[in-house]
Protein backbone atom coordinates (compact mmCIF):
# COMPACT_ATOMS: atom_id res chain seq x y z
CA UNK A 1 156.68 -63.88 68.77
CA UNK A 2 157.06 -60.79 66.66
CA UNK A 3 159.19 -60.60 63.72
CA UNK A 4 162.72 -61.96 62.98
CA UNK A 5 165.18 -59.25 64.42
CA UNK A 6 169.35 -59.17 63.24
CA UNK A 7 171.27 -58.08 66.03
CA UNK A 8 173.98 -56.45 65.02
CA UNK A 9 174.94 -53.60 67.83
CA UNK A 10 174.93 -54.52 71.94
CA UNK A 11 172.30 -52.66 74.29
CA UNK A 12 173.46 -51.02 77.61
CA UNK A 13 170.22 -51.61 79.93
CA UNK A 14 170.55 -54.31 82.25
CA UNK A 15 168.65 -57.87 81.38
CA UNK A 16 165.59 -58.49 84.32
CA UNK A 17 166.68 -61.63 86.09
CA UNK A 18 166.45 -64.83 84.33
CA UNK A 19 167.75 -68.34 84.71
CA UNK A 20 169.42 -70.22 81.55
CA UNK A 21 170.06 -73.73 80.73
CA UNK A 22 172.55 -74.11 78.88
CA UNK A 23 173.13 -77.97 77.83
CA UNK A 24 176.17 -78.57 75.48
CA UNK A 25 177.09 -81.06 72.38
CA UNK A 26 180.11 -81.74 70.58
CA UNK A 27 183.47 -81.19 70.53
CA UNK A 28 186.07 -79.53 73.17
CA UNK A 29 185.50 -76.58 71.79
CA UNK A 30 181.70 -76.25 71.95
CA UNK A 31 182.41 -76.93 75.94
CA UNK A 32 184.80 -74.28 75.78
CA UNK A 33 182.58 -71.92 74.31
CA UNK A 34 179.49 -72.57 76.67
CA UNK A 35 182.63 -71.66 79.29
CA UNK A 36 182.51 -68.32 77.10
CA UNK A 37 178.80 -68.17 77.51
CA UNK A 38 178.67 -68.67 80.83
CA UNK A 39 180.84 -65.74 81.48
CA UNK A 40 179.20 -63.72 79.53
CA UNK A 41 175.59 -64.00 80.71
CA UNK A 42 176.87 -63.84 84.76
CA UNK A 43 178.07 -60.48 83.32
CA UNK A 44 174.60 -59.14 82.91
CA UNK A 45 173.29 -60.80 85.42
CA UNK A 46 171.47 -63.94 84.49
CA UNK A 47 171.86 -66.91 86.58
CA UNK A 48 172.72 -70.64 85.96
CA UNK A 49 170.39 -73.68 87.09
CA UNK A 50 170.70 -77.07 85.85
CA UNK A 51 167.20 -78.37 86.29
CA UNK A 52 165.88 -77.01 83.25
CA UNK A 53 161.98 -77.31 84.88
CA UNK A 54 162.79 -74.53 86.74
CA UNK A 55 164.49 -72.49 83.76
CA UNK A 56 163.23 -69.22 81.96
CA UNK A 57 166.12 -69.62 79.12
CA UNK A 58 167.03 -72.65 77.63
CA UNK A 59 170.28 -72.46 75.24
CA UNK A 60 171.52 -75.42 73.21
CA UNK A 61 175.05 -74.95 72.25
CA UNK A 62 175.27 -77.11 69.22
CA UNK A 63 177.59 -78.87 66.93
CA UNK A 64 177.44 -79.25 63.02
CA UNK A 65 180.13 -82.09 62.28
CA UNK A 66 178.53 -84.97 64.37
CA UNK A 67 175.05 -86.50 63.38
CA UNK A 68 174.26 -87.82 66.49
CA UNK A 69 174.45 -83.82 67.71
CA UNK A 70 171.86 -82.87 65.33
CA UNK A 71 169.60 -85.48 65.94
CA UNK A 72 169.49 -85.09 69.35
CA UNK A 73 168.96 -81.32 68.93
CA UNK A 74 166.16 -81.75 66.56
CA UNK A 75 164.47 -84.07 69.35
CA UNK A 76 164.39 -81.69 71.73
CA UNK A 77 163.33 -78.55 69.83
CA UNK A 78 160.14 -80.83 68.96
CA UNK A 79 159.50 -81.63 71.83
CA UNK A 80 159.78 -78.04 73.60
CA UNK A 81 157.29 -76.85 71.64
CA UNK A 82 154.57 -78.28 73.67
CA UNK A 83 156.64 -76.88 77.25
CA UNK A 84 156.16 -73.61 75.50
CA UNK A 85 152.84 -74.17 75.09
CA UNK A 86 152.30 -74.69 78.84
CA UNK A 87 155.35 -71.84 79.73
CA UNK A 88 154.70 -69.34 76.60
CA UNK A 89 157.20 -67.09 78.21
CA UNK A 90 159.99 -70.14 78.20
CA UNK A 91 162.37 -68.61 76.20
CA UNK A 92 165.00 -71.33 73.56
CA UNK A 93 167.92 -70.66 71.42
CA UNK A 94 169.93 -72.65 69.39
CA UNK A 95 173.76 -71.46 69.82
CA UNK A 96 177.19 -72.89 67.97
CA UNK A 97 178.04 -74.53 64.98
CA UNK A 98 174.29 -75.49 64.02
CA UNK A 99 172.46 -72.11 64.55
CA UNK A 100 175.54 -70.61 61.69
CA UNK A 101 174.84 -73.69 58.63
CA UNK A 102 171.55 -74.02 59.36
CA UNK A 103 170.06 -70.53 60.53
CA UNK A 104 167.35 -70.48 58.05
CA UNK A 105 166.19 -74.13 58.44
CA UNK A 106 166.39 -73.58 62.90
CA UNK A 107 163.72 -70.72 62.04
CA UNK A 108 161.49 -72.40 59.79
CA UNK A 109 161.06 -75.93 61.13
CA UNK A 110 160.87 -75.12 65.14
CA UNK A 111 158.63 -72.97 66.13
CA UNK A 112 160.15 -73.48 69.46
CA UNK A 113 162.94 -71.54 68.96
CA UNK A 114 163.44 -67.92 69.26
CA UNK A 115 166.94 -66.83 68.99
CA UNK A 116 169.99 -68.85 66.97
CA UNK A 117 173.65 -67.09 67.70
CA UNK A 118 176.61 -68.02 66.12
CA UNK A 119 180.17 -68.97 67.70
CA UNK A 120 181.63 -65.18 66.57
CA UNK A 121 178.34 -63.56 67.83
CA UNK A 122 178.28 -64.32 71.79
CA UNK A 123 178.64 -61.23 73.02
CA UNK A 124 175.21 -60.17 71.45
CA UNK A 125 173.85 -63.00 73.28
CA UNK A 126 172.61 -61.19 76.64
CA UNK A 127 170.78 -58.58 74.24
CA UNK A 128 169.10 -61.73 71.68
CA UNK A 129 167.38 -63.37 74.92
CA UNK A 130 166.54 -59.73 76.32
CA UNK A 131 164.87 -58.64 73.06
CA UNK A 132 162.84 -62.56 73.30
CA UNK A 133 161.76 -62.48 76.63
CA UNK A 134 160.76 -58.73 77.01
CA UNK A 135 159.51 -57.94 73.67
CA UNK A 136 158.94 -61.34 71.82
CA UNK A 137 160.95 -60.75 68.87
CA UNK A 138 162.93 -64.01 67.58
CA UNK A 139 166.87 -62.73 66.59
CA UNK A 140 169.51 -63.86 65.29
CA UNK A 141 173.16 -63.03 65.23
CA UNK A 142 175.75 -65.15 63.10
CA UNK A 143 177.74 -62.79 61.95
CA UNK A 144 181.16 -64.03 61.33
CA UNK A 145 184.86 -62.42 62.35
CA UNK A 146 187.80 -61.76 61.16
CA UNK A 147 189.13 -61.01 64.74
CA UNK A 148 186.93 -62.32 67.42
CA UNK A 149 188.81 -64.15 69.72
CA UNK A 150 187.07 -63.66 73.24
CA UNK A 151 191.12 -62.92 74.22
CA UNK A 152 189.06 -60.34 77.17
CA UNK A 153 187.21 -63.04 78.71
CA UNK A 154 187.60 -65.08 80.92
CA UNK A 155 185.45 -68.66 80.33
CA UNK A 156 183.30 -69.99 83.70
CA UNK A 157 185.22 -72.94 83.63
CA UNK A 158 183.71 -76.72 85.23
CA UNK A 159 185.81 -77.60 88.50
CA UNK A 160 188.02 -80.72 87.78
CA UNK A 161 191.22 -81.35 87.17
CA UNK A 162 191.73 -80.16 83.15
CA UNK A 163 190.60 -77.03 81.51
CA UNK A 164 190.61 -76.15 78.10
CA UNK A 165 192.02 -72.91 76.71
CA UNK A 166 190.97 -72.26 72.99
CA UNK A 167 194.37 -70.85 71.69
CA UNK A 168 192.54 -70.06 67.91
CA UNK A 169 189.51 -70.14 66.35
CA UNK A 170 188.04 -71.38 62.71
CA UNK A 171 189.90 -72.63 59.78
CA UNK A 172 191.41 -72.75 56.57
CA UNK A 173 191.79 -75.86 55.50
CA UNK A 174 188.68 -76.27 53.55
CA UNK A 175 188.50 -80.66 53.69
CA UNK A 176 185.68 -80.95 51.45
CA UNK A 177 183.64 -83.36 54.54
CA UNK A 178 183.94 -80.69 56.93
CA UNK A 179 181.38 -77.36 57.70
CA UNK A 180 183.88 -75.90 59.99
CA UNK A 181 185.35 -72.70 58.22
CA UNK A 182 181.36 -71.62 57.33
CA UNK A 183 180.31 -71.82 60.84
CA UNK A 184 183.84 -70.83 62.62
CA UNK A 185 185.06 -68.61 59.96
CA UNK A 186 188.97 -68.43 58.98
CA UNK A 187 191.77 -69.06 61.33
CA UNK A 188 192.96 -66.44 63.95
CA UNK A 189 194.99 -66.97 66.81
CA UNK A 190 195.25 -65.07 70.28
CA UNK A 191 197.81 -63.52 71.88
CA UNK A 192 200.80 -66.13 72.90
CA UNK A 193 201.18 -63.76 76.34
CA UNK A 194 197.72 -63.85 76.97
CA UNK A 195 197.11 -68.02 76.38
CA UNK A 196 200.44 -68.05 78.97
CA UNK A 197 199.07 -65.62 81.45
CA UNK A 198 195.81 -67.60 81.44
CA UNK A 199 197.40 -70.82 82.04
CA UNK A 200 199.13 -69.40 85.48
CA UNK A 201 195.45 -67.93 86.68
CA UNK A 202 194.44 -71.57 86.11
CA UNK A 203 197.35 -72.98 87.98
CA UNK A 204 196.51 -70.91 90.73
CA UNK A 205 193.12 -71.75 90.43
CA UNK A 206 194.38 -75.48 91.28
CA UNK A 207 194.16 -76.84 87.60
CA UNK A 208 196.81 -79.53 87.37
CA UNK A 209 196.37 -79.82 83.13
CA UNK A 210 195.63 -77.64 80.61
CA UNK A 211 194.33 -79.12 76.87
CA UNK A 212 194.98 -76.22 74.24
CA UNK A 213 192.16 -75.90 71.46
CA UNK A 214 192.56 -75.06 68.15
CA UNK A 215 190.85 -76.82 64.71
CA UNK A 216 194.52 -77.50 63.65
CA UNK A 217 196.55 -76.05 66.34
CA UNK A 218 199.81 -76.48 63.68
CA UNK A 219 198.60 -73.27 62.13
CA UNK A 220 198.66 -71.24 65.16
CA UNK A 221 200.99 -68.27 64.85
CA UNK A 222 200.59 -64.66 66.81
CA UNK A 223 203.41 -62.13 65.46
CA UNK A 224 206.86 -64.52 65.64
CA UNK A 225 205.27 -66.71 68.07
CA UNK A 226 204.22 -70.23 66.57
CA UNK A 227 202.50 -73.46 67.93
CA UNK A 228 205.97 -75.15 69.06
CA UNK A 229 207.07 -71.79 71.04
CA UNK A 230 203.73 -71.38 72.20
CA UNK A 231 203.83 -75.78 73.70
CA UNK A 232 207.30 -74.63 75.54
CA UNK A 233 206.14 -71.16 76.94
CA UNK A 234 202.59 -73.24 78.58
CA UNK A 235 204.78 -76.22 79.69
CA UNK A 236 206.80 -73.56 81.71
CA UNK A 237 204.24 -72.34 83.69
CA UNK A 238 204.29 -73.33 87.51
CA UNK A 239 201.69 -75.64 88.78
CA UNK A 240 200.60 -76.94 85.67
CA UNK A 241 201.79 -80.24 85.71
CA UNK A 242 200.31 -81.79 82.56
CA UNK A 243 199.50 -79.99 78.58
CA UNK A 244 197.44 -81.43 76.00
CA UNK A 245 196.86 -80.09 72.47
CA UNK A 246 194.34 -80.92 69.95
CA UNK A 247 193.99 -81.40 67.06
CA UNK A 248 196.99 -81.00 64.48
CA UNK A 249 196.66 -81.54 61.05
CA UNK A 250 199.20 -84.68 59.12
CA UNK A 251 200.02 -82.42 56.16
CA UNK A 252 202.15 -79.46 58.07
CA UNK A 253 203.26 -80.94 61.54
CA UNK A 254 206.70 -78.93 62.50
CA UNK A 255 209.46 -81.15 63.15
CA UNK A 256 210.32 -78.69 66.62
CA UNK A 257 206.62 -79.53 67.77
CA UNK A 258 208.02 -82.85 67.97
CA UNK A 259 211.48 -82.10 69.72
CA UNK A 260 209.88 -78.99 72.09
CA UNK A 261 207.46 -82.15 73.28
CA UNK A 262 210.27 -84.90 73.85
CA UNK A 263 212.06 -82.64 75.77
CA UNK A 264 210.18 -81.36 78.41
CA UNK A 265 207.96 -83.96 81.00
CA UNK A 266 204.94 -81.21 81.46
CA UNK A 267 204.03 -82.11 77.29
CA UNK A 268 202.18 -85.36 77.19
CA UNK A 269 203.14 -88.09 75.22
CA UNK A 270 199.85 -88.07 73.17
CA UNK A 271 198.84 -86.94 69.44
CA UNK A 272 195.42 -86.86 68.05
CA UNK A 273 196.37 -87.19 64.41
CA UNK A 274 193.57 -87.82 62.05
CA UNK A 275 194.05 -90.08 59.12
CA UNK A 276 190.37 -89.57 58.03
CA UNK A 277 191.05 -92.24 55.14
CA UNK A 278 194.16 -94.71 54.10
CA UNK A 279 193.30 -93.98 50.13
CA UNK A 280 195.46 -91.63 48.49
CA UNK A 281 192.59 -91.29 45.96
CA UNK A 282 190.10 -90.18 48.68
CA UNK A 283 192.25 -87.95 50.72
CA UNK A 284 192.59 -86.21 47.50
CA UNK A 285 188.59 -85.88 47.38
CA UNK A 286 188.91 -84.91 50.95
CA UNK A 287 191.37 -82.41 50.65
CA UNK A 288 193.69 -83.56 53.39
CA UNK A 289 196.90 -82.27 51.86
CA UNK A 290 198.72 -85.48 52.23
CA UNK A 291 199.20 -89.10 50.74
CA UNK A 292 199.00 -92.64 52.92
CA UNK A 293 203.06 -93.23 52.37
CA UNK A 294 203.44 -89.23 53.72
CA UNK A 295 201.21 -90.18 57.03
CA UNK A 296 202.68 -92.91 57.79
CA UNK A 297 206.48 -91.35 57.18
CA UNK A 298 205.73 -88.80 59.74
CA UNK A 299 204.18 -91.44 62.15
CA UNK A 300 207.33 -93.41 62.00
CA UNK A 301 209.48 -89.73 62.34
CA UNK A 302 206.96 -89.32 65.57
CA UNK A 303 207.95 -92.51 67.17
CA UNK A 304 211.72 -92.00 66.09
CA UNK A 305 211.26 -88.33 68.40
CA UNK A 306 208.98 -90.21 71.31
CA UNK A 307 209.31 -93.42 71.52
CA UNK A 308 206.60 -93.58 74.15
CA UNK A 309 204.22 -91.36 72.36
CA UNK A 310 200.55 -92.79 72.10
CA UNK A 311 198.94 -91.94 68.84
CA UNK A 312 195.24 -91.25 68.70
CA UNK A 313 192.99 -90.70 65.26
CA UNK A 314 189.94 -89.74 63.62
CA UNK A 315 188.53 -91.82 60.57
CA UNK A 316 185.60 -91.60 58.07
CA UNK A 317 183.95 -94.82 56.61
CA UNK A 318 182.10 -94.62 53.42
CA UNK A 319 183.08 -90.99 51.67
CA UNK A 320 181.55 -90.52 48.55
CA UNK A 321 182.55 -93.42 45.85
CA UNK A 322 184.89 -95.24 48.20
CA UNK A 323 185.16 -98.28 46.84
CA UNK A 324 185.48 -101.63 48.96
CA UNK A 325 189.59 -101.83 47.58
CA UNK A 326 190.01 -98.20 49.03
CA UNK A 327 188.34 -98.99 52.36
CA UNK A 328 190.78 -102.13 52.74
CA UNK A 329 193.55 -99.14 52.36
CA UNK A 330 192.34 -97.37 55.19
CA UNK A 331 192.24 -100.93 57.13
CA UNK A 332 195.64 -101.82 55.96
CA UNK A 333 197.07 -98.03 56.79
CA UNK A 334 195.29 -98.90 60.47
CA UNK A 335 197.09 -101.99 61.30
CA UNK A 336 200.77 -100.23 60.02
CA UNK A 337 200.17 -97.71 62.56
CA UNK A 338 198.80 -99.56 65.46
CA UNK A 339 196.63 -96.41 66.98
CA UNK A 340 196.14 -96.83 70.65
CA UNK A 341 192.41 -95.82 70.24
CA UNK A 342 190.51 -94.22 67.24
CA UNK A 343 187.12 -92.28 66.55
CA UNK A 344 185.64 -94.09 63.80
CA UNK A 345 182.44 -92.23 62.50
CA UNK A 346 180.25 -93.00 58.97
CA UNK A 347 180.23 -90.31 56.76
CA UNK A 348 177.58 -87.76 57.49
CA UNK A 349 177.06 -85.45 54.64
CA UNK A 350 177.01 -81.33 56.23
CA UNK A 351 174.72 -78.83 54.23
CA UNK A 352 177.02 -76.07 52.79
CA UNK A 353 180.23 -78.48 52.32
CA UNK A 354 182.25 -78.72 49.48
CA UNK A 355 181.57 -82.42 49.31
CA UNK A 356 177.92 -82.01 49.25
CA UNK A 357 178.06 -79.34 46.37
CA UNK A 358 180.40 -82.02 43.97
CA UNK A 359 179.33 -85.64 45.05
CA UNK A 360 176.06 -87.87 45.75
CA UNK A 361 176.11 -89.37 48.82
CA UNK A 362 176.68 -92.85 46.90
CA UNK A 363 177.79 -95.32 49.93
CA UNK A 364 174.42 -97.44 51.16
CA UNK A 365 173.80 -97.30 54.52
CA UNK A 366 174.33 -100.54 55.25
CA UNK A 367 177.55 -100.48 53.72
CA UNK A 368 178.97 -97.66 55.59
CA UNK A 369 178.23 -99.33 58.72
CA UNK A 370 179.57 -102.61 57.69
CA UNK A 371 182.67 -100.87 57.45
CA UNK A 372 182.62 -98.69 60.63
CA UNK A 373 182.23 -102.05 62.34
CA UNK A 374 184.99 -104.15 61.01
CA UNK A 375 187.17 -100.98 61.38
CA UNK A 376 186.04 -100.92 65.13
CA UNK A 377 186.62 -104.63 65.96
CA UNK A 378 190.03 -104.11 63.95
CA UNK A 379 191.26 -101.26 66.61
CA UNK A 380 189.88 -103.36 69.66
CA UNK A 381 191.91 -106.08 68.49
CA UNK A 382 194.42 -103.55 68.07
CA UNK A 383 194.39 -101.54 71.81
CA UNK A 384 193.45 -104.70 73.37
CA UNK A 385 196.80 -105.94 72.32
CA UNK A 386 198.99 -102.73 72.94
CA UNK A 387 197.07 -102.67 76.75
CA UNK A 388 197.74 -105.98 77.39
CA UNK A 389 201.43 -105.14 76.81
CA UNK A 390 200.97 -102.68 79.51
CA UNK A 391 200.25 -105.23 82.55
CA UNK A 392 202.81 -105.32 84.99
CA UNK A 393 204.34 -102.01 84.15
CA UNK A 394 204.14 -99.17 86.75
CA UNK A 395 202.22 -95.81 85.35
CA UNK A 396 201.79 -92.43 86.41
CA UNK A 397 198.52 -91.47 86.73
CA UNK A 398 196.00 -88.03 87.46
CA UNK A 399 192.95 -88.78 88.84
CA UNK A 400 190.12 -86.99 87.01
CA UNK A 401 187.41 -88.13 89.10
CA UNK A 402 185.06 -91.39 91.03
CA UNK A 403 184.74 -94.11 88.15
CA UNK A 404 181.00 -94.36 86.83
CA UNK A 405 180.48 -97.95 86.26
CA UNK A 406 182.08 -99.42 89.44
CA UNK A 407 181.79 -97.28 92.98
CA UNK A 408 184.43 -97.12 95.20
CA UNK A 409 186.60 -96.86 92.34
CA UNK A 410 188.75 -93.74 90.85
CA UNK A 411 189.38 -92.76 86.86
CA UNK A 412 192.73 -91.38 86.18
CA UNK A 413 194.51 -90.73 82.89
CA UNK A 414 198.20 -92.10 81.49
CA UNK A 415 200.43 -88.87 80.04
CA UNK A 416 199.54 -90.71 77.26
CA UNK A 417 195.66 -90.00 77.41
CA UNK A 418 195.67 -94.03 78.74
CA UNK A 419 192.06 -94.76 81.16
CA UNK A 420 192.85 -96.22 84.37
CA UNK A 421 190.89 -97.34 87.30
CA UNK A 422 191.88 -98.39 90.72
CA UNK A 423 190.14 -98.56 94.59
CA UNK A 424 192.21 -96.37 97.05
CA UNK A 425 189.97 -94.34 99.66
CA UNK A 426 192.84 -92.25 100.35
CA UNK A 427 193.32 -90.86 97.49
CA UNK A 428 191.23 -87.60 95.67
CA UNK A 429 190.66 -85.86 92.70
CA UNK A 430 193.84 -84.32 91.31
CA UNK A 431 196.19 -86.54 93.21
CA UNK A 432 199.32 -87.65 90.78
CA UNK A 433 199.91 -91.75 91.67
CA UNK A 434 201.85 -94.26 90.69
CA UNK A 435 199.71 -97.43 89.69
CA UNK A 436 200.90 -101.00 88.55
CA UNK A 437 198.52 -102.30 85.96
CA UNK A 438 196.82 -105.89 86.16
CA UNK A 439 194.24 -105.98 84.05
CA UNK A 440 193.42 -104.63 80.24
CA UNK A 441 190.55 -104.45 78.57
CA UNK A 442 190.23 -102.92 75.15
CA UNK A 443 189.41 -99.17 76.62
CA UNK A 444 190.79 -99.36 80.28
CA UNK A 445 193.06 -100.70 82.13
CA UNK A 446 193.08 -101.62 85.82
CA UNK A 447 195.84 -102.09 88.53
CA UNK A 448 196.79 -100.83 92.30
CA UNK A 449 198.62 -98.35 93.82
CA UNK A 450 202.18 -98.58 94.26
CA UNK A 451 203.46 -98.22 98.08
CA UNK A 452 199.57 -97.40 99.33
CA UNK A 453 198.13 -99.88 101.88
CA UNK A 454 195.09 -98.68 101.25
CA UNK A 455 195.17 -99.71 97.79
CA UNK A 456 193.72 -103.20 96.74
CA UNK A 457 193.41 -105.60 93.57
CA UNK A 458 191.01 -104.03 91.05
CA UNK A 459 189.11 -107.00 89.86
């Protein structure tokens, strides 16, 4: 390859036929953007194969917050390079989160890969594999927006039963863990008539849920139109039976969010709301805007609103100089709330965060994951007890698709974001059913069909 080239301005000649595979990692949003991706590559012409053998393009669409992400990215470009030795025209890029932090260290390190675009930059992206595959310059385009929103497109969306609509892009709430506003940029939000209009095409499309994206979907807010109003207007559209939202942020959830969801059946019962940490001292190093006593009043003002909400969260073992007394708060703030489920991750320091600039990564290894495991035996102990309490109830369920560790079996979903699995040939993908639950487990629950012959004991 020739010399590093910064796109910066699209071509108009048409791309010579290629095939791209594009593999994903992360978050909901990465998938949605590889939806973006795939729209805009069909659009010039490139084609889609899974079997990456038979590929001439091969795109990772990356994520920065999640080490597991990384290290499974770095894997692969190493071991690419030899296929490019033996397919020198076997074009790679590096896409998302990871090709914005760490542009420079993508370049230097793998040889393999020849183009990195950012999340603002896609639309360069036909024109970056172009310039690599017909005259073997490496590019790069990371430029971040202001205004990019990819409102004009319209994402090549996985058949199932839930699609994701991202309703805003980046951030500004600068937690001192998190890379997020230097690879997404600041927040924006798109047009509240456009997110609507979308959500009827999907409807019609025979989408039965829509999940709306955002990095803290409480800040969204297009002319008077803010995330509450925005909740009601989706919920309204015809066919779309279920809406999801993730992720709001504790320290500025709107009371009407709250009332707009309680009141109308489409809005599920569930909330993603990240504690992150139960120590007031370390959500101040965090910069989560908001004390233990202040999460847990609105948790209690949640349940006041819902009484059958389910409440889902995120949480970080081992930030920088937590002690063993502050990780006991973060226990102690777990078993207050009683989550139904939570992500419980070790803190992974991101280059170009705030908390890698002010604070040695001080935990031990062993230490952080001491913690992450009592934490995670805590919560089984925990859902385990709140499924159990489930069993002989009657719940409505969506079926999202065939069940992957027993066959003959379906996975469906609670409103409140629930896993259950039950046997009934006669039923499909998409079908709404009413199932009464025998069995719990700590992550799934099991149970039959309510008034289906065909239905059986799950067991």
């Amino acid at each position: 390859m020739r010399g590093l080239t910064h796109m910066n301005t699209l071509t108009s000649s048409p791309p010579s036929f290629a095939r791209v595979n594009l593999q994903t990692f992360g978050c909901q949003m990465n998938e949605y953007d590889s939806e973006l991706v795939g729209s805009i590559l069909k659009e010039r012409g490139f084609a889609f194969t899974a079997d990456e053998s038979a590929a001439d393009v091969i795109l990772f669409n990356t994520c920065a917050v999640r080490e597991t992400a990384h290290t499974r990215i770095y894997a692969r470009l190493d071991a690419l390079l030899h296929e490019k030795k033996a397919r020198p025209e076997l074009v790679v890029g590096v896409l998302g989160c990871m090709s914005q932090n760490l542009k420079e260290d993508l370049l230097l390190r793998f040889p393999a890969v020849d183009l990195i675009c950012g999340p603002d930059a896609y639309r360069q992206l036909p024109d970056l594999v172009d310039r690599a595959r017909n005259l073997r310059e490496r590019g790069t385009a990371v430029e971040l927006s202001e205004y990019e929103t990819y409102d004009d497109i319209a994402p090549t969306r996985v058949e199932g039963v839930n699609a994701w609509i991202a309703i805003m892009r980046g951030c500004d709430n600068f937690c001192t863990f998190c890379v997020v506003p230097y690879t997404r940029g600041r927040e924006r939000s798109r047009d509240a008539e456009g997110i609507v209009a979308e959500t009827r095409v999907l409807a019609s499309q025979g989408y039965k849920q829509v999940t709306l994206l955002g990095q803290n979907v409480n800040s969204y807010r297009h002319g008077d139109t803010a995330f509450a109003d925005l909740m009601a207007a989706v919920g309204k559209a015809p066919g779309i039976e279920r809406v999801r939202f993730t992720s709001p942020h504790p320290k500025d959830f709107p009371v009407k969010l709250l009332e707009v969801i309680a009141a109308d059946d489409h809005l599920c019962k569930h909330i993603h709301l990240p504690l992150q940490a139960g120590s007031d001292r370390i959500l101040k190093k965090m910069n989560r805007g908001y004390t233990s006593d202040e999460f847990l009043r609105l948790v209690e003002q949640i349940r006041t609103l819902i009484p059958s909400v389910a409440l889902t969260t995120d949480i970080i073992c081992g930030f920088p100089t937590e002690t063993d007394a502050e990780f006991v708060e973060t226990e102690q703030v777990m078993r207050a709330v009683e989550f139904d489920s939570a992500f419980i991750f070790k803190y992974s320091e991101r280059v170009g965060t705030i908390a890698a600039k002010l604070w040695n990564d001080d935990i031990p290894e062993t230490v952080r994951s001491e913690r992450v495991t009592r934490l995670v035996g805590r919560q089984r102990e925990i859902s385990l007890r709140r499924h159990r309490a489930m069993i002989g109830s009657t719940l409505r369920v969506l079926i999202e698709g065939e069940s992957r560790k027993r066959a003959g079996e379906w996975k469906s979903r609670t409103d409140g974001n629930a896993i259950v699995v039950f046997a009934d040939p006669s039923r499909r993908i998409g079908d709404f059913c009413d199932v009464r639950i025998t069995e719990a487990t700590p992550n799934t629950l099991r149970g039959i069909v309510v008034g289906s012959r065909a239905g059986k004991p799950v067991g």
